[in-house]
Protein backbone atom coordinates (compact mmCIF):
# COMPACT_ATOMS: atom_id res chain seq x y z
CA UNK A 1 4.43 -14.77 -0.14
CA UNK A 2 6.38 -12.45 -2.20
CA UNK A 3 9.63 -11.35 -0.06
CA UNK A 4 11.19 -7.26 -1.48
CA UNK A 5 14.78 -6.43 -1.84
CA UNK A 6 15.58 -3.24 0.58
CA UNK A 7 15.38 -0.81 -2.22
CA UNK A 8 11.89 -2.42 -3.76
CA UNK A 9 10.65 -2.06 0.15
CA UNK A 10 11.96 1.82 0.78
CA UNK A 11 10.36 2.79 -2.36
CA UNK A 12 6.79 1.18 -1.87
CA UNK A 13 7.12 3.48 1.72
CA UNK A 14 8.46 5.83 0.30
CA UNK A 15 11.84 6.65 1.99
CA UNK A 16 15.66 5.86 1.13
CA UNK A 17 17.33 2.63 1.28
CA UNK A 18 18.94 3.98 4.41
CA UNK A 19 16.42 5.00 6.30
CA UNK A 20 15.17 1.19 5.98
CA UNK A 21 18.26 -0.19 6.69
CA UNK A 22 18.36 1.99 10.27
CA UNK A 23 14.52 1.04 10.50
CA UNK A 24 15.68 -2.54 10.26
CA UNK A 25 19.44 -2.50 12.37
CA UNK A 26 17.50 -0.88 15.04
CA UNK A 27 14.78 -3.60 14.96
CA UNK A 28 11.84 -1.23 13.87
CA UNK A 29 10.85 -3.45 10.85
CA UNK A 30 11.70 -6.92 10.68
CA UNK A 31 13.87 -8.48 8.02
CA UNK A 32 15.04 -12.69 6.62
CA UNK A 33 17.75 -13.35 4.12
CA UNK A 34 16.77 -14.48 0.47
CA UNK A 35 18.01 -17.23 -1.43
CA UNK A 36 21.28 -15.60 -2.03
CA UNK A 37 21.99 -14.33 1.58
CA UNK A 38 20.62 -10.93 1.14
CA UNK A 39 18.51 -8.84 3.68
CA UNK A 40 14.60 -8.87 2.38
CA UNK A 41 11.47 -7.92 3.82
CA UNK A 42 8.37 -10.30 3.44
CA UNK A 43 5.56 -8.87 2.29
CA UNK A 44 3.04 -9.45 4.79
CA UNK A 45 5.54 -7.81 7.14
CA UNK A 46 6.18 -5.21 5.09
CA UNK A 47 2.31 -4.80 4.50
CA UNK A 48 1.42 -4.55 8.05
CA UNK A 49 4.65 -2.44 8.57
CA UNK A 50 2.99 0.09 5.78
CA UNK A 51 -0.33 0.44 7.40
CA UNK A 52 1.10 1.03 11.06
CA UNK A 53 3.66 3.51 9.42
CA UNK A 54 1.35 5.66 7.48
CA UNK A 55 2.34 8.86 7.41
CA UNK A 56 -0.60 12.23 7.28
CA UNK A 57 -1.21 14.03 4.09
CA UNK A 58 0.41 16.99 3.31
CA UNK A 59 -1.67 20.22 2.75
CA UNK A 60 -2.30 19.96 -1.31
CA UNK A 61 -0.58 22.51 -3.21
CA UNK A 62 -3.43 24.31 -5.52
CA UNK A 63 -4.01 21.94 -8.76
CA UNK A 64 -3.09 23.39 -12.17
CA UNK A 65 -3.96 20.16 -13.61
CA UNK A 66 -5.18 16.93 -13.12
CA UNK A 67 -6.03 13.52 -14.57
CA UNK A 68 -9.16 11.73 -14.56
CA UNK A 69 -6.97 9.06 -14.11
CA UNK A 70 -4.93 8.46 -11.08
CA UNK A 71 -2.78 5.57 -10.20
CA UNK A 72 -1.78 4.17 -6.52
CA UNK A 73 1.41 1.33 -6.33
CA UNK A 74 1.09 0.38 -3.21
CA UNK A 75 1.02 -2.93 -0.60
CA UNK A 76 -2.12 -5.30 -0.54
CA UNK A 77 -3.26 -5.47 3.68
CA UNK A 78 -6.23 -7.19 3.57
CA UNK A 79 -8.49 -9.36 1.51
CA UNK A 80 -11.99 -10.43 2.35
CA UNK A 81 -13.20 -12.61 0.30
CA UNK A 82 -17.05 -14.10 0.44
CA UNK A 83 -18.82 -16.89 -2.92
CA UNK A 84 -18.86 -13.90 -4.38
CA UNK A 85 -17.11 -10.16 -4.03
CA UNK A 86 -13.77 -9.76 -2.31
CA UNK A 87 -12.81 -6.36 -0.44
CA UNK A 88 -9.19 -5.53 -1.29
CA UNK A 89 -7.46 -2.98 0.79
CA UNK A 90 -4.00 -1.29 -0.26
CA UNK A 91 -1.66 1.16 1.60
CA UNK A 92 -0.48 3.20 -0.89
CA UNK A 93 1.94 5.44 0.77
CA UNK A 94 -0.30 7.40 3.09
CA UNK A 95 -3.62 6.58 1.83
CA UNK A 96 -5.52 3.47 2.42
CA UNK A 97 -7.00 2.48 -0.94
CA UNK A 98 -10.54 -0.21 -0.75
CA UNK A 99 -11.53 -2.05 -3.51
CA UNK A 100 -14.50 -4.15 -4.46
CA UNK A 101 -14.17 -6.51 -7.18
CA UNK A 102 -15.65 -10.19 -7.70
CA UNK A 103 -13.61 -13.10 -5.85
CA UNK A 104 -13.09 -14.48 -9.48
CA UNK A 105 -11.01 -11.39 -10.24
CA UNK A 106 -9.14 -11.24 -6.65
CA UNK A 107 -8.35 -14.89 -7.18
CA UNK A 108 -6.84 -14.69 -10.80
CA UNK A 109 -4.61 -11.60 -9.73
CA UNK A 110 -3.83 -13.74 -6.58
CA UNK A 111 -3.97 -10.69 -4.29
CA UNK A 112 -2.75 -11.72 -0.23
CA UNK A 113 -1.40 -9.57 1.60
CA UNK A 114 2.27 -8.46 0.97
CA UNK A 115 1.51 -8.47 -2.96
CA UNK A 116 2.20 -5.03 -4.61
CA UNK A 117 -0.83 -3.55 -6.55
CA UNK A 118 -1.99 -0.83 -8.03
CA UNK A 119 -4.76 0.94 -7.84
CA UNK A 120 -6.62 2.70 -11.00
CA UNK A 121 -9.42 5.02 -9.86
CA UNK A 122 -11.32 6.73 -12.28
CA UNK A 123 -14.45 8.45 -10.35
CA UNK A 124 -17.59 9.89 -11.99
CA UNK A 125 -18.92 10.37 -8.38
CA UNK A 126 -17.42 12.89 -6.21
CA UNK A 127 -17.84 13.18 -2.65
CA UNK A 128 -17.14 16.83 -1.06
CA UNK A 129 -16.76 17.73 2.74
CA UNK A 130 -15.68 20.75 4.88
CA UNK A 131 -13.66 19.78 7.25
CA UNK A 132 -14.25 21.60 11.18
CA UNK A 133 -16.24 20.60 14.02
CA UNK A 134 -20.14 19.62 13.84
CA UNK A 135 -22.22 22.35 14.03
């Protein structure tokens, strides 16, 4: 399981180095030393630590532009795997990110949770609600 250095951790969760070190001297997120003696955070921990942690979206600012194209770095949390397909959730940042993809595929990127990934999404499909109370 891949282990993160404080400042590889704080930016996959998007906050300073400090605020992880205080998350960690008060206990909040638990931490081992590496090889060399330094704090780390596995990355199962820090995976689960991610999806508890989530933070709500922010109200979206109105788009100017936009890509097709939009890329997630985030924290594998789950993978279901079956003969054939594997589900592959991420938390990147605040959003929780579910892929489908053959188990060959999941297998050769060796995706367990605590492995940083990132997530291309290129939609042709788009799925529009209002949001409010049923009617």
């Amino acid at each position: 399981m891949p282990g993160y250095r404080f400042r590889e951790a704080a930016e996959l969760l998007g906050v300073s180095d400090d605020t992880l070190r205080r998350w960690a001297d008060s206990g909040r997120l638990q931490t081992t030393l590496d090889e060399a003696g330094r704090r780390s955070v596995d990355g199962a921990v820090l995976a689960r630590f991610a999806e508890q942690n989530a933070t709500p979206t922010p109200d979206a600012a109105p788009v100017h532009r936009e890509s097709a194209r939009n890329r997630f770095v985030g924290l594998v949390t789950r993978v279901v795997r079956d003969s054939v397909m594997a589900q592959v959730e991420l938390q990147c940042g605040p959003y929780r990110v579910v892929s489908l993809m053959s188990r060959e595929a999941a297998d050769e990127l060796q995706l367990e949770p605590g492995v940083t990934a990132i997530a291309s999404v290129k939609s042709t499909n788009v799925v529009v609600e209002v949001p409010g109370a049923p009617a």
